[in-house]
Protein backbone atom coordinates (compact mmCIF):
# COMPACT_ATOMS: atom_id res chain seq x y z
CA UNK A 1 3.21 -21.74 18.59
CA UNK A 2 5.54 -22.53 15.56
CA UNK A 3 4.29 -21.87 12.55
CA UNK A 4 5.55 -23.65 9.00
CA UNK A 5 6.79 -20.65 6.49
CA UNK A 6 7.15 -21.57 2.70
CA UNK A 7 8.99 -18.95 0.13
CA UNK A 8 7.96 -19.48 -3.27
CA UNK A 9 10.33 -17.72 -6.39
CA UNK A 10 8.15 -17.60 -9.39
CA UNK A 11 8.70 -15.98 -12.90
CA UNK A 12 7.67 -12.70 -12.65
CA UNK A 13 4.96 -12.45 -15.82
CA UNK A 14 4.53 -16.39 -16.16
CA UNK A 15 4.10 -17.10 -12.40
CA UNK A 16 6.13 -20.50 -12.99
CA UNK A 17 7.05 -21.78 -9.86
CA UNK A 18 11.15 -21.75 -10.05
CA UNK A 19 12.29 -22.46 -6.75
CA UNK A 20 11.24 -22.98 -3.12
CA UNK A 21 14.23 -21.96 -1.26
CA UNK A 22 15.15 -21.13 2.70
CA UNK A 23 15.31 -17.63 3.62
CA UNK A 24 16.98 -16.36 7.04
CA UNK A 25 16.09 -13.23 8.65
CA UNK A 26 13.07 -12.65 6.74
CA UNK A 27 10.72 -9.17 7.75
CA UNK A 28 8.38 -8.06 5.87
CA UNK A 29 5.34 -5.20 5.36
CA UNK A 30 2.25 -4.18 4.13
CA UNK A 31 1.79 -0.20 4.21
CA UNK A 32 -2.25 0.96 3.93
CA UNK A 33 -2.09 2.75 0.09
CA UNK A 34 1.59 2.16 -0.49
CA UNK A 35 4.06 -0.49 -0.71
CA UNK A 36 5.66 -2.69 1.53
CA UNK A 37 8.82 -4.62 1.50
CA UNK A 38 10.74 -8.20 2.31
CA UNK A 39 14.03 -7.88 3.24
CA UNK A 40 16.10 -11.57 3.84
CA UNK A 41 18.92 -13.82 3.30
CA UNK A 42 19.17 -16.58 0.40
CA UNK A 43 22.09 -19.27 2.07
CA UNK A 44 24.15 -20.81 -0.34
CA UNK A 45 24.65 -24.09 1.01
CA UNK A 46 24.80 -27.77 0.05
CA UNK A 47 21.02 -27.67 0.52
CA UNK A 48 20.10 -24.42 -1.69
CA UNK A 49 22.59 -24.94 -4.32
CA UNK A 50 21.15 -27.29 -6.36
CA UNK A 51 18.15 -25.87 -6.49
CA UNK A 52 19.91 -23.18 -8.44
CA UNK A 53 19.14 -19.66 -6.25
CA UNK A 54 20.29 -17.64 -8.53
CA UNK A 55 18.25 -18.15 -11.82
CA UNK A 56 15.60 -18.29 -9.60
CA UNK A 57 16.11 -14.77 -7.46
CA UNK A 58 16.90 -12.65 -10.95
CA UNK A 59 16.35 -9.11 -9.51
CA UNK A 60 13.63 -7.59 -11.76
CA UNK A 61 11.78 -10.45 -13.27
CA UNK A 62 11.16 -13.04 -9.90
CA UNK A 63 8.32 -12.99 -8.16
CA UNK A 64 8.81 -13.82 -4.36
CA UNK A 65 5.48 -15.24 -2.20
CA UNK A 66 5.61 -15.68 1.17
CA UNK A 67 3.69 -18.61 2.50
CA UNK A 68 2.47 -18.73 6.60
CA UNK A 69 0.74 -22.37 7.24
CA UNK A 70 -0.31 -22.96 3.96
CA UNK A 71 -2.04 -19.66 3.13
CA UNK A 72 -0.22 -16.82 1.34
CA UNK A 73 0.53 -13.34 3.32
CA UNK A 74 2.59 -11.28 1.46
CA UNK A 75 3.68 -11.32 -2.77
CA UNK A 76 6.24 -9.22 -4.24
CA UNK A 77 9.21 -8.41 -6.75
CA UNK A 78 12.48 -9.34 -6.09
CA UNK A 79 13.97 -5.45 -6.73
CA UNK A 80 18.16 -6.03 -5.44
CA UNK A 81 20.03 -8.56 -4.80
CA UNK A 82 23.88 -8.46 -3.05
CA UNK A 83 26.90 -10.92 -1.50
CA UNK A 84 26.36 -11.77 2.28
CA UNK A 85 27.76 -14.01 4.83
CA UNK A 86 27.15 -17.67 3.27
CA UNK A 87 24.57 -16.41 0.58
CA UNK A 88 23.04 -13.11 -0.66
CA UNK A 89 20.48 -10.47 0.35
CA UNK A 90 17.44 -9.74 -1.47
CA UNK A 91 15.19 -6.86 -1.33
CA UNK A 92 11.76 -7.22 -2.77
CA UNK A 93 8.53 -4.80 -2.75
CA UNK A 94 5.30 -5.36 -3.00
CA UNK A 95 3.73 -5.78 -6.74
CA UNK A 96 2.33 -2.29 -7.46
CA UNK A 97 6.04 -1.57 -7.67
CA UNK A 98 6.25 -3.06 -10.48
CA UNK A 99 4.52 0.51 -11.46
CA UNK A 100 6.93 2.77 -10.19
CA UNK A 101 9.10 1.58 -13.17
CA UNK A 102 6.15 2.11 -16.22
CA UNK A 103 5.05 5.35 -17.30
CA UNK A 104 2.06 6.81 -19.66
CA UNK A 105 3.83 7.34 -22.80
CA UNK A 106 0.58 8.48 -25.03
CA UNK A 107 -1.85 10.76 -23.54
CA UNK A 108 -4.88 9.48 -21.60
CA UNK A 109 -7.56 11.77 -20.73
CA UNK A 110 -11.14 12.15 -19.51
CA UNK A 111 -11.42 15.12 -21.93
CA UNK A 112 -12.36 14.25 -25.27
CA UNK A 113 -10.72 17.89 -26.94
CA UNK A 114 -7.28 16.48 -25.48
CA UNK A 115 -6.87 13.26 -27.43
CA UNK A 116 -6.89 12.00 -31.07
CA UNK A 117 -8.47 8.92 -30.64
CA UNK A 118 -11.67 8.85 -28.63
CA UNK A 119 -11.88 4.81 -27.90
CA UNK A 120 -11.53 3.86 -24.65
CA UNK A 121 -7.99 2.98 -23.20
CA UNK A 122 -7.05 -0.51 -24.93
CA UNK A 123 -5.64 -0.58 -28.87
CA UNK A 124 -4.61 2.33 -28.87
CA UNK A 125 -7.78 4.18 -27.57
CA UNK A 126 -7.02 7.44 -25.28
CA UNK A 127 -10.03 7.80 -23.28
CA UNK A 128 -10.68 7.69 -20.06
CA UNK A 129 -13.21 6.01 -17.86
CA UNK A 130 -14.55 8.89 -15.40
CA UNK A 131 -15.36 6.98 -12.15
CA UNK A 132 -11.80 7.63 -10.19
CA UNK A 133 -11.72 3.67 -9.83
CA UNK A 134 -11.93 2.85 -13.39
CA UNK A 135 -9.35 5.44 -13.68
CA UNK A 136 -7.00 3.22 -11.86
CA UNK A 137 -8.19 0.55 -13.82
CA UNK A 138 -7.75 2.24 -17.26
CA UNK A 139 -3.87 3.01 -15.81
CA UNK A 140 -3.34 -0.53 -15.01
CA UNK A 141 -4.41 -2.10 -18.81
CA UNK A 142 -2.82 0.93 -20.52
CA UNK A 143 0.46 -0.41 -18.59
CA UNK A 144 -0.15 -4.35 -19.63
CA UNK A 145 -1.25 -4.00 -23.16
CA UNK A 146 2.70 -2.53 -23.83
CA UNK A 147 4.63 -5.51 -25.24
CA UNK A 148 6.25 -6.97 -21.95
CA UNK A 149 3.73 -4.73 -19.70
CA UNK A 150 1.92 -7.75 -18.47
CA UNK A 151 2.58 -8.90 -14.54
CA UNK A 152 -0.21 -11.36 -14.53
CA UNK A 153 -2.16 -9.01 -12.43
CA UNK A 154 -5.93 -9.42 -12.40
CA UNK A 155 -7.15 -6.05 -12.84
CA UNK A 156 -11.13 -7.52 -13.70
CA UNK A 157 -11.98 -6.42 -9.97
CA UNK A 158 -11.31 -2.40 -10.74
CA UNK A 159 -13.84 -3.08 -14.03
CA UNK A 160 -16.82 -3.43 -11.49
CA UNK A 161 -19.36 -1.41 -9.55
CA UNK A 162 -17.70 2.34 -9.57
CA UNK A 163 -17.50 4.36 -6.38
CA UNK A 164 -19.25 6.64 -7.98
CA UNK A 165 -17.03 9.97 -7.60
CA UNK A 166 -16.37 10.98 -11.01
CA UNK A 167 -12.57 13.20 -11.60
CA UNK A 168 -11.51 15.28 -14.41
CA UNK A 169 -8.28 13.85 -15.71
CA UNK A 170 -5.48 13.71 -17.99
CA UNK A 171 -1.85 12.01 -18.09
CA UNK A 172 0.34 13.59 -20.74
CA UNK A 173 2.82 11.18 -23.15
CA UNK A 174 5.08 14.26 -23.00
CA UNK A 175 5.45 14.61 -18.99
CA UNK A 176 5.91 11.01 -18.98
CA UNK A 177 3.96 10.57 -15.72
CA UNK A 178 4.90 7.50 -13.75
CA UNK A 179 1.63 5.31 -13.37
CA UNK A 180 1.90 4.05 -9.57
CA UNK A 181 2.73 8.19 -8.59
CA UNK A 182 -0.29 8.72 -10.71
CA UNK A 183 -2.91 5.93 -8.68
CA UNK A 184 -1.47 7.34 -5.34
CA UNK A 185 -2.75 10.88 -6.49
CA UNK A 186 -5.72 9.84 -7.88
CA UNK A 187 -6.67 8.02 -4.56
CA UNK A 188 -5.02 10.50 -2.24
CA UNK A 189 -7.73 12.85 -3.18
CA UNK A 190 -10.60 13.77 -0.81
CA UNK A 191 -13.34 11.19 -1.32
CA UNK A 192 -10.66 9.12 -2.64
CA UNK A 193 -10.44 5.43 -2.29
CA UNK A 194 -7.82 2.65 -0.77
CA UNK A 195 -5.87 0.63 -3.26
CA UNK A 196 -3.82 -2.33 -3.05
CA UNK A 197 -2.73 -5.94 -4.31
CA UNK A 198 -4.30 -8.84 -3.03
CA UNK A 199 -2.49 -12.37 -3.21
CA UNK A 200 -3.49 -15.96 -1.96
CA UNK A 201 -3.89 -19.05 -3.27
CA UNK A 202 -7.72 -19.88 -4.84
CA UNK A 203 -9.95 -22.55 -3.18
CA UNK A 204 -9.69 -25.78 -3.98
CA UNK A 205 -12.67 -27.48 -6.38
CA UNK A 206 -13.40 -30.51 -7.97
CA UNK A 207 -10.16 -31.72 -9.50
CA UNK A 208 -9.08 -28.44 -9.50
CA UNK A 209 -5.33 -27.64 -7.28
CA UNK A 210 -5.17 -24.18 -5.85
CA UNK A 211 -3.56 -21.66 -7.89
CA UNK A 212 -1.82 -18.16 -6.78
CA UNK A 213 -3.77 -15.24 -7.46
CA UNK A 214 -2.80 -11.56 -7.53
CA UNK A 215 -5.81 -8.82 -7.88
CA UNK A 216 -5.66 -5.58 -8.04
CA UNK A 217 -7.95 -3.97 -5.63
CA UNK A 218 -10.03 -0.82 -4.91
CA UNK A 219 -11.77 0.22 -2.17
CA UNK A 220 -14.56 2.64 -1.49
CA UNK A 221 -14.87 4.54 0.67
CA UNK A 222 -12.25 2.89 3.00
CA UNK A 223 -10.15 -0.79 2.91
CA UNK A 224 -10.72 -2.35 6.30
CA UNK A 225 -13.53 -2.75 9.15
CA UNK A 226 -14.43 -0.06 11.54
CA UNK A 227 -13.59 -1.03 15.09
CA UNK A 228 -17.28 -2.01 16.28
CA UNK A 229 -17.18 -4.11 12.87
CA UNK A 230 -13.79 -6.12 13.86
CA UNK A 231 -14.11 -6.21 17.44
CA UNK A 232 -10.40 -6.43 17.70
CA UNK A 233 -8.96 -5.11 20.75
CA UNK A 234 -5.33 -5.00 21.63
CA UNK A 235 -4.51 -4.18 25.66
CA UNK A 236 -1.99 -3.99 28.18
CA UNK A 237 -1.70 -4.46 31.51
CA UNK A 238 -2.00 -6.35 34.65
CA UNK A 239 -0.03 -9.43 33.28
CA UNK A 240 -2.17 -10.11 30.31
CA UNK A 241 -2.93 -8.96 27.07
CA UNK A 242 -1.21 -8.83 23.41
CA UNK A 243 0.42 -5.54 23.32
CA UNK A 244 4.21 -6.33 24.42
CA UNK A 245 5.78 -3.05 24.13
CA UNK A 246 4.84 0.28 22.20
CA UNK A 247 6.02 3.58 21.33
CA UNK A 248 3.73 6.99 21.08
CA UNK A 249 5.56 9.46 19.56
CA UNK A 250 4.14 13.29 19.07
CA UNK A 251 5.29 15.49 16.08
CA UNK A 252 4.38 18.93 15.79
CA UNK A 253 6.80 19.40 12.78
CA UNK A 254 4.59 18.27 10.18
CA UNK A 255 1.84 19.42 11.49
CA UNK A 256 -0.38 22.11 9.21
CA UNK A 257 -3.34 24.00 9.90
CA UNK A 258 -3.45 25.25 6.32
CA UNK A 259 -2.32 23.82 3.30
CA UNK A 260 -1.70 25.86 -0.22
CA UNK A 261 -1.48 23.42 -3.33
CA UNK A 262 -0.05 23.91 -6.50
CA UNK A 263 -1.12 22.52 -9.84
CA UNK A 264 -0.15 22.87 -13.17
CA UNK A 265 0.57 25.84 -14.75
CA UNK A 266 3.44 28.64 -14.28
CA UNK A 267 3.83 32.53 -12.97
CA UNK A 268 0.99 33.76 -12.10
CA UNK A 269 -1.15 31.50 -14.10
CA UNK A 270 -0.18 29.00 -11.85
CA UNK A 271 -3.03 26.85 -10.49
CA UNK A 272 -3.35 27.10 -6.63
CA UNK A 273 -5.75 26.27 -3.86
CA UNK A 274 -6.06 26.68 -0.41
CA UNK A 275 -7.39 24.68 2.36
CA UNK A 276 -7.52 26.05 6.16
CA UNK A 277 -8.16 24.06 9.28
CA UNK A 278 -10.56 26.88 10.81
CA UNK A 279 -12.14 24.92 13.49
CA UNK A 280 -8.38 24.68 15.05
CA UNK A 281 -7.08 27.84 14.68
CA UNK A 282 -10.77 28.78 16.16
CA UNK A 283 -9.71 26.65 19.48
CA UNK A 284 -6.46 28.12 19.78
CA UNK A 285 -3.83 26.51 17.72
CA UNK A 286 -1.49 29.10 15.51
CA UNK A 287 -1.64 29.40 11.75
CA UNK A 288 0.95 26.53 10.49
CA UNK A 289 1.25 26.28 6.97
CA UNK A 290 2.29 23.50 4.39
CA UNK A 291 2.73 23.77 0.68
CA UNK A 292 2.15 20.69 -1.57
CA UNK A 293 2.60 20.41 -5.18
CA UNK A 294 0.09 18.32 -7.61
CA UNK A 295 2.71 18.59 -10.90
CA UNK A 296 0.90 18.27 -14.01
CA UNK A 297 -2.93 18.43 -11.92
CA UNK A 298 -4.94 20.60 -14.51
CA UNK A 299 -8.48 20.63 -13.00
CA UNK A 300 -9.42 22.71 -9.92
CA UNK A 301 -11.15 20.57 -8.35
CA UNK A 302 -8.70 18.03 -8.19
CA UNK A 303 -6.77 20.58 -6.87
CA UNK A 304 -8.60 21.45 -4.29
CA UNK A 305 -9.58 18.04 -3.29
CA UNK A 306 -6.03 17.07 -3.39
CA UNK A 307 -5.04 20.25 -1.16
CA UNK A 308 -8.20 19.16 1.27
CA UNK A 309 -6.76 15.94 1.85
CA UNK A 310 -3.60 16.91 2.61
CA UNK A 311 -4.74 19.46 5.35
CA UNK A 312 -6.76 16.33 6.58
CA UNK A 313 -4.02 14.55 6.84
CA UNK A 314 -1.76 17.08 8.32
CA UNK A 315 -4.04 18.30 10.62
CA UNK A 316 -4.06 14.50 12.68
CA UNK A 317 -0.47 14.41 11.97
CA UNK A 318 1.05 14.70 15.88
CA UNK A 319 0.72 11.24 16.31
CA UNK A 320 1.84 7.82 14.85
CA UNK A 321 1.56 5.03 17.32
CA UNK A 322 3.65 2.23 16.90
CA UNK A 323 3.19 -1.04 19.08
CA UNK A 324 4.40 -4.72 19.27
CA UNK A 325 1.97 -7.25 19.45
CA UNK A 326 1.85 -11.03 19.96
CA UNK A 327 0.89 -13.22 16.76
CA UNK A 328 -0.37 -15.49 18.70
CA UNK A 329 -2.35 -13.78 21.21
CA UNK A 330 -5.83 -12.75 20.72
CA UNK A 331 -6.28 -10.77 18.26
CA UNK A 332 -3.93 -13.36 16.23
CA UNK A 333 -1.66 -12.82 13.24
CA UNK A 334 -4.05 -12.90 10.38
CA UNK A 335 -7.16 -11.32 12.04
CA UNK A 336 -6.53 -8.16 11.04
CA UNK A 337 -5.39 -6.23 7.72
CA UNK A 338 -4.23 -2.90 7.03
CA UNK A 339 -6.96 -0.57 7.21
CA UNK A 340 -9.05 -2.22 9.77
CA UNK A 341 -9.53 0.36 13.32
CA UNK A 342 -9.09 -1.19 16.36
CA UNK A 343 -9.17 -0.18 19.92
CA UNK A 344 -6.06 0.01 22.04
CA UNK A 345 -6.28 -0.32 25.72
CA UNK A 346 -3.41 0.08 27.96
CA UNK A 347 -3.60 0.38 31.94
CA UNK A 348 -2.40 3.10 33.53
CA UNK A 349 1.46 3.23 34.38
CA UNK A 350 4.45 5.77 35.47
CA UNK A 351 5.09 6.87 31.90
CA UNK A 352 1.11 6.78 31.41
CA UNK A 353 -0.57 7.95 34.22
CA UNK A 354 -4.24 8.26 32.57
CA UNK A 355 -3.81 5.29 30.64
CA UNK A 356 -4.83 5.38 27.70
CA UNK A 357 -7.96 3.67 25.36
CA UNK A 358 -8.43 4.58 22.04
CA UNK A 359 -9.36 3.57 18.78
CA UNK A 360 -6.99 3.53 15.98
CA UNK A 361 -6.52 2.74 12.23
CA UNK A 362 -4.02 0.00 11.08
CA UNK A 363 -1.89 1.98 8.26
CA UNK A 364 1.06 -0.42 8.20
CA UNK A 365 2.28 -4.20 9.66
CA UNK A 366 5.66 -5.60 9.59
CA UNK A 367 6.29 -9.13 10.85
CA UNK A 368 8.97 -11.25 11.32
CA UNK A 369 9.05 -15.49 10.98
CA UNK A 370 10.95 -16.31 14.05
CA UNK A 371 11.30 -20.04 15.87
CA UNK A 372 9.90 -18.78 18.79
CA UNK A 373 7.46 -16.41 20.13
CA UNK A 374 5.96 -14.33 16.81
CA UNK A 375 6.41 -10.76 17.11
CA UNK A 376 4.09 -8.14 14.99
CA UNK A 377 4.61 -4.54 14.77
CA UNK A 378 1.64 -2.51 14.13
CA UNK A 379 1.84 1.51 13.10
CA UNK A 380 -1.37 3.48 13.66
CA UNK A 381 -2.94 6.63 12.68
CA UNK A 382 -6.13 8.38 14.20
CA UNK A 383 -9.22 7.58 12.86
């Protein structure tokens, strides 16, 4: 099936469309709580030219969409930008990393006793919304109300129902702490959420032409369906089914069946918690141990959560299936999101005897426009 693929360049904090240009040997990602990229080729030709490519690819301050039959599947930043054959690269991320360059320059806190002005985060206030979501949401409009801070991202979702999990927390001015590091530990905590940006165009009304969108997003407890929710089932086998090649890899090097974290402090007054797979070491497996550090964490129970969460994820850390899948076989392109679990079914052949069927979580998608036959690759973790 060929499919029509559009590639918007916008002003970053306007959103003013600046260019619709070709791109060759696009791929690009989403990654589950993290950020994925677009990597591609801008031709300079007779064609592109005039359309000036490059006022309208300005690393830094263009915003790149990516449009698959008229509905929008991936937004970013336009980060680098270099000479190639007949045109230029470009690498762009996804737009929470626009937040790996902005940092908390006053301190923000939860804690009344460690800030001089008590109103909440906006004109100058210091204080913190406890709910770990409107945490992340506090972050976000700290970030836009600098002059220049603004990415036109809709933050108004974060400002609704909280996920009820309250956190203890506090960003010093002085540490400088780096606001997208400091959502990714905030959410990375156990009973934690899933974050991300979502992008598309709006529906159309009366008189009213669809407009891009880009929301901020939180999650709670999980982003994505459970497998009996989707029903989406990938398989293998007997001359049908969407799963075109795959690879199962098994890593014991990472794995941890106890995890020490450290938080703020120094010496012996250091702040450090422990977290122990016991139920593993109980059936046999031998004491493997991780160290993670939480720089500038001051509460222990974030501590500890964040140390818990770690060992969680450390503990199901042998495996990380990858495997290719048709876009245009059942379950298509577009079906299915990062985050959603689905169940994997291959038959039974020489390098898998057994077979195997098993349900899996979606952590990460990278897919490639091509002329032909779609190809999507889809990494998995255990659920």
């Amino acid at each position: 099936m060929k499919h029509t693929y559009t590639y918007l360049f916008c002003d970053l904090r306007t959103d003013t469309v600046l260019a619709e240009l070709p791109l060759a040997g696009v791929q690009y990602s989403y990654v589950l709580n993290g950020i994925g990229t677009l990597r591609a080729t801008i031709p300079y030709s007779a064609e592109t030219l005039p359309l000036d490519p490059e006022n309208a690819s300005t690393p830094a301050r263009t915003a790149l969409y990516v449009d698959r039959d008229g509905v929008i599947v991936w937004g970013g930043i336009v980060w680098t930008r270099e000479l190639a054959d007949g045109g230029k690269n470009i690498q762009a991320a996804e737009f929470l990393s626009y937040y790996q360059h902005r940092y908390v320059k006053t301190t923000l806190s939860t804690d009344l006793s460690m800030i001089t002005n008590p109103a909440y985060v906006g004109n100058g206030g210091q204080r913190l919304y406890s709910d770990q979501k409107h945490i992340f949401w506090s972050l976000l409009r700290y970030a836009h109300e600098q002059d220049g801070g603004s990415i036109g991202l809709n933050i108004n979702p974060l400002a609704g129902v909280a996920t009820g999990v309250t956190r203890v927390q506090s960003y010093f001015g002085y540490e400088r702490p780096e606001i997208y590091k400091s959502i990714t530990e905030l959410a990375a905590a156990a009973d934690g959420f899933d974050f991300g940006v979502e992008v598309g165009w709006t529906a159309p009304g009366a008189g009213q032409v669809p407009q891009r969108y880009r929301r901020a997003q939180a999650y709670y407890p999980r982003r994505g369906r459970t497998a009996a929710e989707s029903g989406l089932v990938f398989s293998k086998g007997r001359g049908y089914g969407s799963i075109l090649s795959y690879t199962w890899p098994e890593d014991g090097a990472t794995f941890a069946t106890e995890v020490s974290g450290l938080g703020a402090g120094t010496g012996e007054a250091r702040l450090v918690k422990t977290a122990a797979a016991s139920d593993l070491i109980a059936s046999g497996w031998p004491l493997l141990e991780a160290v993670e550090t939480y720089d500038g964490v001051i509460d222990e129970a974030q501590v500890q959560s964040l140390t818990d969460a770690d060992l969680n994820s450390r503990s199901q850390a042998q495996t990380l299936p990858s495997f290719e899948v048709s876009a245009d076989t059942d379950p298509e392109f577009g079906s299915y999101t990062v985050g959603d679990e689905a169940r994997f079914v291959i038959d039974p052949e020489r390098l898998s005897p057994a077979g195997r069927d098993i349900t899996l979580r979606i952590v990460g998608i990278e897919a490639a426009p091509s002329s032909g036959a779609e190809r999507v690759r889809l990494t998995c973790a255990g659920v």
